[in-house]
N, C-alpha and C. Protein backbone atom coordinates (compact mmCIF):
# COMPACT_ATOMS: atom_id res chain seq x y z
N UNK A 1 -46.87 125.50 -61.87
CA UNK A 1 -45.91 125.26 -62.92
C UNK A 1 -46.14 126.28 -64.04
N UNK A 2 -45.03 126.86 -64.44
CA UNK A 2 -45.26 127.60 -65.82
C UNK A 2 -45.46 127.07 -67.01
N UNK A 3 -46.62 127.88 -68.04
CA UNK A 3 -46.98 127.63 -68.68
C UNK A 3 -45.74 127.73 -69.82
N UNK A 4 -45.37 126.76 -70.76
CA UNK A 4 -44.27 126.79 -71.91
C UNK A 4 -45.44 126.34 -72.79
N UNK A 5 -45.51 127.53 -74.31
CA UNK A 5 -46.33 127.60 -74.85
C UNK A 5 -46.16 126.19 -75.96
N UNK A 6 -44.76 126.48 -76.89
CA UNK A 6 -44.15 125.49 -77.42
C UNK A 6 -44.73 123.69 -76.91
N UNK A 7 -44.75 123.17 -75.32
CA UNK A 7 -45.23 122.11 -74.81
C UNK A 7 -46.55 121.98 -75.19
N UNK A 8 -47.78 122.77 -75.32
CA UNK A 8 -48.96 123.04 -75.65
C UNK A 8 -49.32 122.34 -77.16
N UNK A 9 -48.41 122.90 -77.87
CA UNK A 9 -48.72 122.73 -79.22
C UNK A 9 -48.86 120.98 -79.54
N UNK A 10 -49.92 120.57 -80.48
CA UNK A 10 -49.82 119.01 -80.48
C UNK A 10 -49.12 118.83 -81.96
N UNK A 11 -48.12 118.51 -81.54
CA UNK A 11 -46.88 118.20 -82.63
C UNK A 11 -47.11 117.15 -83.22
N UNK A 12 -48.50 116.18 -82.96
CA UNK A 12 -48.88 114.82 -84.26
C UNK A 12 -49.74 115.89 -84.93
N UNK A 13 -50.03 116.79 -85.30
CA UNK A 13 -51.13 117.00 -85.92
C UNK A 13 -50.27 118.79 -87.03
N UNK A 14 -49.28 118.90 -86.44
CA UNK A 14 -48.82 119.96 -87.30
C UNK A 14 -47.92 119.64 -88.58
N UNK A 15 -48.08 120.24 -89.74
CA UNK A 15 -47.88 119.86 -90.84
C UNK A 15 -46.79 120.71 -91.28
N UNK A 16 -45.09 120.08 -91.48
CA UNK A 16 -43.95 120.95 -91.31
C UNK A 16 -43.90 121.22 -93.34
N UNK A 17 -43.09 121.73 -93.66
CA UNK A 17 -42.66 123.34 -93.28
C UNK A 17 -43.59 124.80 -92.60
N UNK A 18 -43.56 124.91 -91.90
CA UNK A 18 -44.46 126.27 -91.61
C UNK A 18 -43.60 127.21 -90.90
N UNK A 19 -44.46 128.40 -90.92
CA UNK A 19 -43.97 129.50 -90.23
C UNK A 19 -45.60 129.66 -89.35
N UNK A 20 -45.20 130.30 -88.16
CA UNK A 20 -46.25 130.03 -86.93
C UNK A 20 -45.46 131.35 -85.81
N UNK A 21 -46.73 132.09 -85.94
CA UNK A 21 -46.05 133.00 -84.63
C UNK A 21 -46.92 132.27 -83.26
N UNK A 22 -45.83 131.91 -82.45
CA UNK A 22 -45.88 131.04 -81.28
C UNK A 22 -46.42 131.73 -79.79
N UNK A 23 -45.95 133.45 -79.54
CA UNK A 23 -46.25 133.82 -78.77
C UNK A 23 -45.90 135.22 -79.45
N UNK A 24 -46.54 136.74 -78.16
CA UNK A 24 -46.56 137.79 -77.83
C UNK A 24 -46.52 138.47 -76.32
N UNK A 25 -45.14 138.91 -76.63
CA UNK A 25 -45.06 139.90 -74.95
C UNK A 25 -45.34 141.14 -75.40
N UNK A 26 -46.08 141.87 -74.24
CA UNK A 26 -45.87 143.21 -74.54
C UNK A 26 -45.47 143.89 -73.22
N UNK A 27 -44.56 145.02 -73.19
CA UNK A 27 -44.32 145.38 -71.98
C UNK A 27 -44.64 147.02 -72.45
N UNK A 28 -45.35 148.03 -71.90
CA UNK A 28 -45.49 148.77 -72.64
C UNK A 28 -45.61 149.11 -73.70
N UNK A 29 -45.22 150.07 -74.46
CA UNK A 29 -44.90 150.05 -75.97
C UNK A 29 -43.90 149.23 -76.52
N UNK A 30 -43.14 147.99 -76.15
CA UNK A 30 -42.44 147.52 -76.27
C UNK A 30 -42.95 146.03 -76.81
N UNK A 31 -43.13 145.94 -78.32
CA UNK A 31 -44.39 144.28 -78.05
C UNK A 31 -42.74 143.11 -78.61
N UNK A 32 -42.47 142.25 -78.23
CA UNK A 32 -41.79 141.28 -78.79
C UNK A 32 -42.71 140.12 -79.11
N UNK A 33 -42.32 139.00 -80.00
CA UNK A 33 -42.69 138.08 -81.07
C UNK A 33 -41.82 137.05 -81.21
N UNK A 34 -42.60 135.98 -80.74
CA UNK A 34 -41.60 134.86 -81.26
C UNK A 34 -42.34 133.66 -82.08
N UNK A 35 -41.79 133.44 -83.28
CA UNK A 35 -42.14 132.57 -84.33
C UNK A 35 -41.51 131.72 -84.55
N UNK A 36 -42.04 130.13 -84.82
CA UNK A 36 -41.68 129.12 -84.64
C UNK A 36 -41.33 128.82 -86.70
N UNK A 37 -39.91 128.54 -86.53
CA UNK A 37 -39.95 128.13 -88.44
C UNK A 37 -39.67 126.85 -88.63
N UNK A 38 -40.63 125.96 -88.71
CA UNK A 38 -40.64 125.03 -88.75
C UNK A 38 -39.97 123.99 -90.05
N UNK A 39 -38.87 123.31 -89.84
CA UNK A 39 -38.50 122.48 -90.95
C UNK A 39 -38.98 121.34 -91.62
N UNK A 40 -39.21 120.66 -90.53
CA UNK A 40 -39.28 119.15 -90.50
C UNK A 40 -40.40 118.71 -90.16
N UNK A 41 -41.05 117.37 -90.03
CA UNK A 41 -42.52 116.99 -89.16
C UNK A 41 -41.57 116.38 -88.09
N UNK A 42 -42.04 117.04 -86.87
CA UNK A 42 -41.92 116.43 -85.49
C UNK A 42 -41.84 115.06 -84.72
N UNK A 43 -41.56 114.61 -84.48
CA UNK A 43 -41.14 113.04 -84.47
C UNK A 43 -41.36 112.09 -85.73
N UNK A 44 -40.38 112.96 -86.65
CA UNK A 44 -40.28 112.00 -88.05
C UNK A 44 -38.83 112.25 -88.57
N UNK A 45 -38.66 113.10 -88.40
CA UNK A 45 -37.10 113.52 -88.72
C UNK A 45 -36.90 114.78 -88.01
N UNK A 46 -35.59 114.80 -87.81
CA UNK A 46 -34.28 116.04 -87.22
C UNK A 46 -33.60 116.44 -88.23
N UNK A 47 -32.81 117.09 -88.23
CA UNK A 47 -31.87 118.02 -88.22
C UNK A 47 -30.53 117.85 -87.71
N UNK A 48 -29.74 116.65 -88.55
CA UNK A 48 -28.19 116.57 -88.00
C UNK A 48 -27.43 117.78 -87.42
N UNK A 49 -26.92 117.58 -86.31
CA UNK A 49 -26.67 119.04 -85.51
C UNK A 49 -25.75 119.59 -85.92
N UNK A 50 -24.76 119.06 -87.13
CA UNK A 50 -23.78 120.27 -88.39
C UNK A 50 -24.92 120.63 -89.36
N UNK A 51 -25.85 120.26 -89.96
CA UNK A 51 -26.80 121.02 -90.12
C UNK A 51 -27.72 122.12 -89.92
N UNK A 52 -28.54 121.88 -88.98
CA UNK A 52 -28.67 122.52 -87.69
C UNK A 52 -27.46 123.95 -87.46
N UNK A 53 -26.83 123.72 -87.22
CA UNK A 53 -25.23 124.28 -86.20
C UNK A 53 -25.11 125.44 -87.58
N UNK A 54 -25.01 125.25 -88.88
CA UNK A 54 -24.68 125.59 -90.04
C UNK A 54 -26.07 126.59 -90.27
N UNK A 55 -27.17 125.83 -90.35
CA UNK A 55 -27.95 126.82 -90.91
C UNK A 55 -28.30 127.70 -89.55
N UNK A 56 -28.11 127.77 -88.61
CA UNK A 56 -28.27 128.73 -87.68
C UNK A 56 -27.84 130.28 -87.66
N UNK A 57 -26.03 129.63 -88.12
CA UNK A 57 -25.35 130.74 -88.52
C UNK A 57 -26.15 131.38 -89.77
N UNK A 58 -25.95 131.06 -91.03
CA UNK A 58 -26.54 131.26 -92.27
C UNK A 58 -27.65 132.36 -91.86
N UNK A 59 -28.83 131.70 -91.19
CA UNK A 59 -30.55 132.47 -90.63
C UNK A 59 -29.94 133.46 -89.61
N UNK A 60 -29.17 133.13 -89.01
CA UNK A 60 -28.57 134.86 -87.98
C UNK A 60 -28.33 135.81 -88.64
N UNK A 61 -27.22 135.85 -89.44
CA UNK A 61 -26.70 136.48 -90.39
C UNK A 61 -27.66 137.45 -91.26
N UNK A 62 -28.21 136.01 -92.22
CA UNK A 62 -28.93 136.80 -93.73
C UNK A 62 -30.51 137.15 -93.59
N UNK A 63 -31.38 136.54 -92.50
CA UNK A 63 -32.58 137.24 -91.90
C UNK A 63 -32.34 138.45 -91.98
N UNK A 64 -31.15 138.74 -91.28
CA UNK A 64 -31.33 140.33 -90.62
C UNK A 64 -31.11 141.24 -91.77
N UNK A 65 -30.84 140.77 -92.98
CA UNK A 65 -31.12 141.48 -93.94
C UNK A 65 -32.01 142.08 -94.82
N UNK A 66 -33.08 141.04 -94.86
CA UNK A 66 -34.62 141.13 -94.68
C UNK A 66 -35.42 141.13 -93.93
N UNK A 67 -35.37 140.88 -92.94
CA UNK A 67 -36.20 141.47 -91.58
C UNK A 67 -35.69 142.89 -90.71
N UNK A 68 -36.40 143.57 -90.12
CA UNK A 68 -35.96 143.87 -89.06
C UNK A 68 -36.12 143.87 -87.24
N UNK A 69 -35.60 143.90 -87.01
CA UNK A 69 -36.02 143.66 -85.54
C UNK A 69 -36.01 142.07 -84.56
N UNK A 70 -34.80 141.27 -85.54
CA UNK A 70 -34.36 140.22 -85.03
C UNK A 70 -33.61 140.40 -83.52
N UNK A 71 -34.04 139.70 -82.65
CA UNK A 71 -33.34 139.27 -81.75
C UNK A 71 -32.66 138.75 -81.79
N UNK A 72 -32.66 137.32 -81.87
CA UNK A 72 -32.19 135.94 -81.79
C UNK A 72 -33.32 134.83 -82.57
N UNK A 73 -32.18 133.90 -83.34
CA UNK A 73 -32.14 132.65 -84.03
C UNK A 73 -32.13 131.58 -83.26
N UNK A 74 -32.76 130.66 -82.62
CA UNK A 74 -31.83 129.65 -82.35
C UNK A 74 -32.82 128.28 -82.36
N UNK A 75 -31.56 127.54 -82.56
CA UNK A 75 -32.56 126.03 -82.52
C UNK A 75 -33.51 125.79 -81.64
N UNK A 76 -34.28 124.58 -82.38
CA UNK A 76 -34.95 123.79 -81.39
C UNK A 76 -34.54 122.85 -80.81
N UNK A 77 -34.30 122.51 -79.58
CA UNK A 77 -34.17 121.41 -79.26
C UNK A 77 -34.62 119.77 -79.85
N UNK A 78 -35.35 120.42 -80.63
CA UNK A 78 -35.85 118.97 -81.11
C UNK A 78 -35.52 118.75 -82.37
N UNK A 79 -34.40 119.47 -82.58
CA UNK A 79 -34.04 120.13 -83.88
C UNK A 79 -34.98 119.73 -85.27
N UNK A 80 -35.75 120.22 -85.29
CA UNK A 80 -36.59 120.28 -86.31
C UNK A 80 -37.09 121.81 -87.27
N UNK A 81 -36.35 122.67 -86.12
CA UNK A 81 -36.67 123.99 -86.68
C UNK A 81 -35.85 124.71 -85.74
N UNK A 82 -36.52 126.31 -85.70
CA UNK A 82 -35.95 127.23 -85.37
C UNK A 82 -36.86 128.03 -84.38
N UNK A 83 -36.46 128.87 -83.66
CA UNK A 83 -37.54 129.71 -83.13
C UNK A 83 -36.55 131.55 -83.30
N UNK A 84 -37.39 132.41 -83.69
CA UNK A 84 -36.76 133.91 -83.99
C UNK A 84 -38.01 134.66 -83.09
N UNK A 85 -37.06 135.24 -82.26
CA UNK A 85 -37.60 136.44 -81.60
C UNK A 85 -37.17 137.78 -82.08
N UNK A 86 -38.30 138.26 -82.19
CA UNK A 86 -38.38 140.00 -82.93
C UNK A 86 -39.14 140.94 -82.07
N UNK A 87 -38.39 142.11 -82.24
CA UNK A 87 -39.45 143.40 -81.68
C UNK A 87 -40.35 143.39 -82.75
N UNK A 88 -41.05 144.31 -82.35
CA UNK A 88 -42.54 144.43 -83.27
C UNK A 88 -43.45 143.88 -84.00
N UNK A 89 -44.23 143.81 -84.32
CA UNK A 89 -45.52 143.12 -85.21
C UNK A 89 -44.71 142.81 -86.56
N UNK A 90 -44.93 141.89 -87.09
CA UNK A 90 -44.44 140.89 -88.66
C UNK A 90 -46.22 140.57 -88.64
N UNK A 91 -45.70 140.43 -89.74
CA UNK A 91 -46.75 139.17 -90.67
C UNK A 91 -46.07 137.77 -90.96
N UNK A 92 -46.83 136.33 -90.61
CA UNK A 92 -46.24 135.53 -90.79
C UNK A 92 -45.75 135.05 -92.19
N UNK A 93 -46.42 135.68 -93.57
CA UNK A 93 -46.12 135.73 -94.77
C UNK A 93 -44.95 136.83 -94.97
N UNK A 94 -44.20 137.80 -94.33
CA UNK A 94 -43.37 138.65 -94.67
C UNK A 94 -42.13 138.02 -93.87
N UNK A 95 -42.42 137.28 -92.75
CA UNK A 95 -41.52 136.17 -92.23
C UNK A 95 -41.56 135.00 -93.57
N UNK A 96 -42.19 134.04 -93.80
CA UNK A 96 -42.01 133.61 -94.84
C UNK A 96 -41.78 133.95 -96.27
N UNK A 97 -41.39 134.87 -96.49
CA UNK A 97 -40.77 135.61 -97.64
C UNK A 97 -39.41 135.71 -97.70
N UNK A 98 -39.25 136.31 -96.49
CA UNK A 98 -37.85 136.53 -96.12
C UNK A 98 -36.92 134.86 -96.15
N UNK A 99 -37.54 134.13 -94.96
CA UNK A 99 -36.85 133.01 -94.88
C UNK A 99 -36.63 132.17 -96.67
N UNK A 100 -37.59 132.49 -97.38
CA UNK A 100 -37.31 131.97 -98.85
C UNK A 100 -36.40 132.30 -99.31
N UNK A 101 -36.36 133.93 -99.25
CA UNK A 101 -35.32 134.10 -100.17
C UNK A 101 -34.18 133.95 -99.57
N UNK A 102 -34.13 133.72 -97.83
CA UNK A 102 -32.80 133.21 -97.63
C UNK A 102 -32.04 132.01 -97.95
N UNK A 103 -33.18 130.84 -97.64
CA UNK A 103 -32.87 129.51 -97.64
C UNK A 103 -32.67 129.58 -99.28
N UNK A 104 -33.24 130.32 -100.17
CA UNK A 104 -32.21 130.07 -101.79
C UNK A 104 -30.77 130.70 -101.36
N UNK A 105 -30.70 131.83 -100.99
CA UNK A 105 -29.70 132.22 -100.86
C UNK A 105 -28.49 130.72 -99.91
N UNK A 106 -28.95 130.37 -99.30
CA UNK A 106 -28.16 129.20 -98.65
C UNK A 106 -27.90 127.84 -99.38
N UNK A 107 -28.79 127.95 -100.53
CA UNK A 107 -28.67 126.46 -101.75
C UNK A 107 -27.55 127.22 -102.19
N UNK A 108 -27.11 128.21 -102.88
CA UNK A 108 -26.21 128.77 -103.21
C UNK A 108 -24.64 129.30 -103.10
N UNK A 109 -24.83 129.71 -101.89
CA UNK A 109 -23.56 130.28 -101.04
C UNK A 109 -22.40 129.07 -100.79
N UNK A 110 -21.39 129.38 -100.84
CA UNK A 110 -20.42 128.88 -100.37
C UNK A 110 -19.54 129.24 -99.37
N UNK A 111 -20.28 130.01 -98.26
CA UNK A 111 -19.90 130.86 -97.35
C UNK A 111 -20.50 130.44 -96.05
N UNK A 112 -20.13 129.93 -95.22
CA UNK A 112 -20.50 130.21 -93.48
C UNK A 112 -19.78 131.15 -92.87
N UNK A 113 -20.75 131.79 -92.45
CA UNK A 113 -19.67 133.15 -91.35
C UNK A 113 -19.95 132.48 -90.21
N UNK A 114 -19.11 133.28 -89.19
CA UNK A 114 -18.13 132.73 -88.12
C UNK A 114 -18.52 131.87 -87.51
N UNK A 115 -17.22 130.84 -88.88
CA UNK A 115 -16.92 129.16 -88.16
C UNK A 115 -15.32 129.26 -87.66
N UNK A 116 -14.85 130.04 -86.92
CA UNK A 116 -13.37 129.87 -86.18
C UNK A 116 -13.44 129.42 -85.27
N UNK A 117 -12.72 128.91 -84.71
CA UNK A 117 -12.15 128.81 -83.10
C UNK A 117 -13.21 130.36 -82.04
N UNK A 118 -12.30 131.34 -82.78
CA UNK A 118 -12.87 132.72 -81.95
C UNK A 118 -14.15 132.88 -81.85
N UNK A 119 -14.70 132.45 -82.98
CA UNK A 119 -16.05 133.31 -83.64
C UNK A 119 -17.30 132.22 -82.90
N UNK A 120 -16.58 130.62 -82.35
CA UNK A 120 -18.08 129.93 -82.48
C UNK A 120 -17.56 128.69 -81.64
N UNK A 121 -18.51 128.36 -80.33
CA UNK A 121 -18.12 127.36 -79.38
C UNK A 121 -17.91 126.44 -79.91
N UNK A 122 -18.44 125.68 -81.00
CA UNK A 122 -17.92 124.16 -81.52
C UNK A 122 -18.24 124.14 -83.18
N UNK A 123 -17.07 124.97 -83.45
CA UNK A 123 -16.29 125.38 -84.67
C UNK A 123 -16.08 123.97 -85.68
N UNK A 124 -15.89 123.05 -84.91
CA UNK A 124 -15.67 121.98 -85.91
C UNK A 124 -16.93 121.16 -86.18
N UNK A 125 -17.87 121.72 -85.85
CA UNK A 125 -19.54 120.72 -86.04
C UNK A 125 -20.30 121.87 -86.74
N UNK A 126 -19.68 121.84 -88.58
CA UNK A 126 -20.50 122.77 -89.28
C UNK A 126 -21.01 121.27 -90.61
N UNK A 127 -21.65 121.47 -91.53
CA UNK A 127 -21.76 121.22 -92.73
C UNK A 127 -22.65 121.93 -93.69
N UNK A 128 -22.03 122.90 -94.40
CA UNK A 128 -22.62 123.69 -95.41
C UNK A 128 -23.52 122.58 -96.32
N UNK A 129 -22.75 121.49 -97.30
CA UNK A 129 -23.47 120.55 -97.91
C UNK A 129 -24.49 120.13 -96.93
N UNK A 130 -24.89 119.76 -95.84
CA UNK A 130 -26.40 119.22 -95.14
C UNK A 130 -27.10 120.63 -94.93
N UNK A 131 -27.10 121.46 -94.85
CA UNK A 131 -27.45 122.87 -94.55
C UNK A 131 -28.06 123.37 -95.75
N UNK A 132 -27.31 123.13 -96.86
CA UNK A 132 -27.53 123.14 -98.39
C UNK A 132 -28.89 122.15 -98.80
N UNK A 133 -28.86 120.77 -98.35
CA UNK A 133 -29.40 120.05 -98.53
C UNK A 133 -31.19 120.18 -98.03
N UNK A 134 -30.59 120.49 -96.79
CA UNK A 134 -32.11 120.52 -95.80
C UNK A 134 -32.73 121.90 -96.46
N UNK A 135 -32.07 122.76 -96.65
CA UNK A 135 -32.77 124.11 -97.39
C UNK A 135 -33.73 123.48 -98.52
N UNK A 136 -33.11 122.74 -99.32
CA UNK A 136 -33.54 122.40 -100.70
C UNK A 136 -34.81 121.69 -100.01
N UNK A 137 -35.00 121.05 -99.15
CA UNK A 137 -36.15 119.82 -98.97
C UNK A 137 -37.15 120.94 -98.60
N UNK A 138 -37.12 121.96 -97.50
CA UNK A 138 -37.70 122.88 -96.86
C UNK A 138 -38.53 123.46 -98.59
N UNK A 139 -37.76 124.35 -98.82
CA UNK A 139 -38.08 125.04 -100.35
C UNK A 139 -38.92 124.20 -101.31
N UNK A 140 -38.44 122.95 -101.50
CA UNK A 140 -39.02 121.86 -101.83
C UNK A 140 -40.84 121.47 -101.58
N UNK A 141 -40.77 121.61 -100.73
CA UNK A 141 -42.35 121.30 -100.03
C UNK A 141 -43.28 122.73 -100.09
N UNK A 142 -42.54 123.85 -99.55
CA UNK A 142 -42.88 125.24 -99.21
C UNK A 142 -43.50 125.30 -98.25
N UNK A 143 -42.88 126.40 -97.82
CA UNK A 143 -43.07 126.63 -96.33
C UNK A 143 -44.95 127.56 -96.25
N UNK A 144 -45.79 126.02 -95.32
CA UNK A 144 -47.46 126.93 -94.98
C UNK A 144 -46.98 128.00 -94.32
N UNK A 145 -48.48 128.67 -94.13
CA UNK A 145 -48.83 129.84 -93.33
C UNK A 145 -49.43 129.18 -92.12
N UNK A 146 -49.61 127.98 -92.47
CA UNK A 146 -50.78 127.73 -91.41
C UNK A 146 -49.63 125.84 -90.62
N UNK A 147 -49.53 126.37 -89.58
CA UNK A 147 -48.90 124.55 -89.08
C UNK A 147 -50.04 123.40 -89.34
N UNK A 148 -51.45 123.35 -89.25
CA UNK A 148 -51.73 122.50 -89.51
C UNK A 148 -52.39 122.17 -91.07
N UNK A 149 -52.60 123.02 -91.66
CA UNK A 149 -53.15 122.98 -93.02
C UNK A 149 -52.03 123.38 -93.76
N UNK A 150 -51.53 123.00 -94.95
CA UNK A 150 -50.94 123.32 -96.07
C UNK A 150 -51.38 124.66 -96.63
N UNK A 151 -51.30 126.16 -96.00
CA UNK A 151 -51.35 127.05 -96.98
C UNK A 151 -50.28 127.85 -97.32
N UNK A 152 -50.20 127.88 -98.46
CA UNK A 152 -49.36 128.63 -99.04
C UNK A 152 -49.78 129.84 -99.35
């Protein structure tokens, strides 16, 4: 059976908001990164999925403005967070920098990009206000360096 690193992790004992780089491929000179951004504590609360659905768009978008070398955004299934895959080496504090100044940027905005019909499979399951909301709680607490210890 393959190893899924994410299953590994003991989710009673990690302490949410965090940022956590989860794994490393390297294929040649080619290293990818995937970091786990954690919202919520793990079987304590979710992430209503217009929430969720909303801030996905939002973190696709305005990451890539401060980062570089985003892949892909996308939920967790357990919706409690996010997972972002990147080319190259980050620091998990220059990942958490970035996501700050986005998630203010998202208390703020009155903007979701593409919520159409064209732009997005289920266009009608957005909410900026819960998206707005969950940012504030995230920001609120501040996002560790560390999943199981509180560092900031």
């Amino acid at each position: 059976m393959a190893r899924v690193e994410s299953f590994e992790l003991n989710h009673n004992t990690v302490k949410a908001p965090y940022i956590r780089l989860a794994g490393t491929e390297k294929n040649g000179e080619a290293l990818i990164e995937k970091y786990d951004l954690r919202f919520l504590q793990p079987n304590e609360d979710e992430l209503p999925t217009a929430a969720v659905h909303t801030l996905e768009h939002l973190l696709a978008v305005n990451l890539r403005d401060h980062l570089e070398g985003i892949i892909d955004i996308s939920p967790m299934g357990c919706r409690t967070g996010f997972y972002m895959i990147m080319w190259n080496e980050h620091s998990p504090k220059e990942i958490r920098d970035a996501l700050v100044t986005v998630l203010n940027f998202i208390v703020e905005t009155d903007f979701v990009p593409a919520v159409s019909a064209k732009e997005c499979g289920n266009y009608k399951d957005h909410s900026l206000f819960s998206a707005q909301e969950y940012a504030k709680i995230v920001l609120e607490k501040g996002i560790s360096l560390d999943p199981f210890e509180r560092v900031m």
